[in-house]
Protein backbone atom coordinates (compact mmCIF):
# COMPACT_ATOMS: atom_id res chain seq x y z
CA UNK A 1 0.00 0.00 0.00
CA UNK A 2 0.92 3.07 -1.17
CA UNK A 3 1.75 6.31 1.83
CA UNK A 4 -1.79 8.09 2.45
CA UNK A 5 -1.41 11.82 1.29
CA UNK A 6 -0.18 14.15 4.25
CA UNK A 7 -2.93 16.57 5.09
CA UNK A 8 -1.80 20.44 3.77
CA UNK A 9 -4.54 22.07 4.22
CA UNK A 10 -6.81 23.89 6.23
CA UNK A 11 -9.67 24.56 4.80
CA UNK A 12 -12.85 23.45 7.09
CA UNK A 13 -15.37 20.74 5.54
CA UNK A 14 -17.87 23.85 6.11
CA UNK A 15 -15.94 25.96 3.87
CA UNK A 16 -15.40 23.42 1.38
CA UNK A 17 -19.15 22.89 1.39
CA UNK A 18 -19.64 26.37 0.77
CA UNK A 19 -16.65 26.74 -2.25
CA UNK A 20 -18.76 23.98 -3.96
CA UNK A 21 -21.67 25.74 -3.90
CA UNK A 22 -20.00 28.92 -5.20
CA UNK A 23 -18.66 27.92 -7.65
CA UNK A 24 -21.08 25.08 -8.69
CA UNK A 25 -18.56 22.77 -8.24
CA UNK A 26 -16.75 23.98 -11.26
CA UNK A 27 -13.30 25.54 -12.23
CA UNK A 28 -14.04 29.01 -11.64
CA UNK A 29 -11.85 29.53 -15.18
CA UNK A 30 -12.75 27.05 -17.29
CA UNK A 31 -16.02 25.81 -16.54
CA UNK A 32 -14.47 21.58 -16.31
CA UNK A 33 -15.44 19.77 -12.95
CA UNK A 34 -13.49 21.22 -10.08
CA UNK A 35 -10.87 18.86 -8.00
CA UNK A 36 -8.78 21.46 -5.92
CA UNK A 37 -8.91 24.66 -3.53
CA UNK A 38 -6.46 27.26 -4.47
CA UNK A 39 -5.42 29.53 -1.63
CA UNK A 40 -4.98 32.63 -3.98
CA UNK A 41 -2.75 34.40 -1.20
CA UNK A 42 -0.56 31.23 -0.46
CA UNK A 43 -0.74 29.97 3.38
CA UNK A 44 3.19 30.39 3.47
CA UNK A 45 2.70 34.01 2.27
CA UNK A 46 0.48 34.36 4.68
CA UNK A 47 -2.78 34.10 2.88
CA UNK A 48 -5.37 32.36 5.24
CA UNK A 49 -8.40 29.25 4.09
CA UNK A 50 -11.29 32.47 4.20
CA UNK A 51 -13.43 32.15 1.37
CA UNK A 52 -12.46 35.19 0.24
CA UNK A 53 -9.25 33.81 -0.31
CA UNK A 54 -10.14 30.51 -1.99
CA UNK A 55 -10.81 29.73 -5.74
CA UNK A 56 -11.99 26.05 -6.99
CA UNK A 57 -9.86 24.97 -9.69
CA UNK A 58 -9.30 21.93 -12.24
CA UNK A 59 -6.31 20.57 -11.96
CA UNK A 60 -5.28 21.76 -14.90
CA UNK A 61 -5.45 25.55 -13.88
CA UNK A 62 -4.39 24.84 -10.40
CA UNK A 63 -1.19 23.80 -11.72
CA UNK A 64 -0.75 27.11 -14.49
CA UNK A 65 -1.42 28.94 -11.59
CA UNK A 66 1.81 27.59 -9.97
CA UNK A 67 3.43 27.83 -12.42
CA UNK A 68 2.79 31.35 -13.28
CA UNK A 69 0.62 31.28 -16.01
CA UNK A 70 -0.08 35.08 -16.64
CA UNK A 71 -3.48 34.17 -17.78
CA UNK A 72 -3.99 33.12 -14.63
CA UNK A 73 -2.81 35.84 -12.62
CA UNK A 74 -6.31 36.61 -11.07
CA UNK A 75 -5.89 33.65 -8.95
CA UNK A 76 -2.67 34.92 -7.36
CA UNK A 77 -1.69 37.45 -4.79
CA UNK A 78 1.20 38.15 -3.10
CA UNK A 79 1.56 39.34 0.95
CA UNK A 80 2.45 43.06 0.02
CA UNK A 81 -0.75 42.85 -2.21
CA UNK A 82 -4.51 43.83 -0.74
């Protein structure tokens, strides 16, 4: 058997809930079924699990938003940013 993922998040199953129903359980950029929470300030840039903070993302865009995808840039904030 394979190592069970280590818990990084979070995010309450109340707020989760409540992201699903936002967003219709959909990527909030593309419309395709939604799989991940993206803290749009990052937790280790101090960014907190607030809704306000949270955007429901395919996988797909979770990862260009990682990896810097300009196109993406609405999903990203940095700690000197409001």
């Amino acid at each position: 058997m394979g190592k069970k993922r280590k818990e990084r998040t979070s995010i309450s199953k109340e707020t989760m809930v409540v992201l699903r129903e936002r967003s219709d359980n959909r990527c909030e950029h593309c419309g395709a079924p939604a799989t991940d929470a993206h803290h749009i300030q990052y937790r280790s840039r101090g960014g907190d699990s607030s809704l306000g903070n949270l955007a429901h993302l395919c996988r797909k865009h979770h990862d260009a938003t990682h990896r810097g995808d300009p196109r993406l840039a609405k999903y990203r904030r940095f700690s000197w940013e409001k």
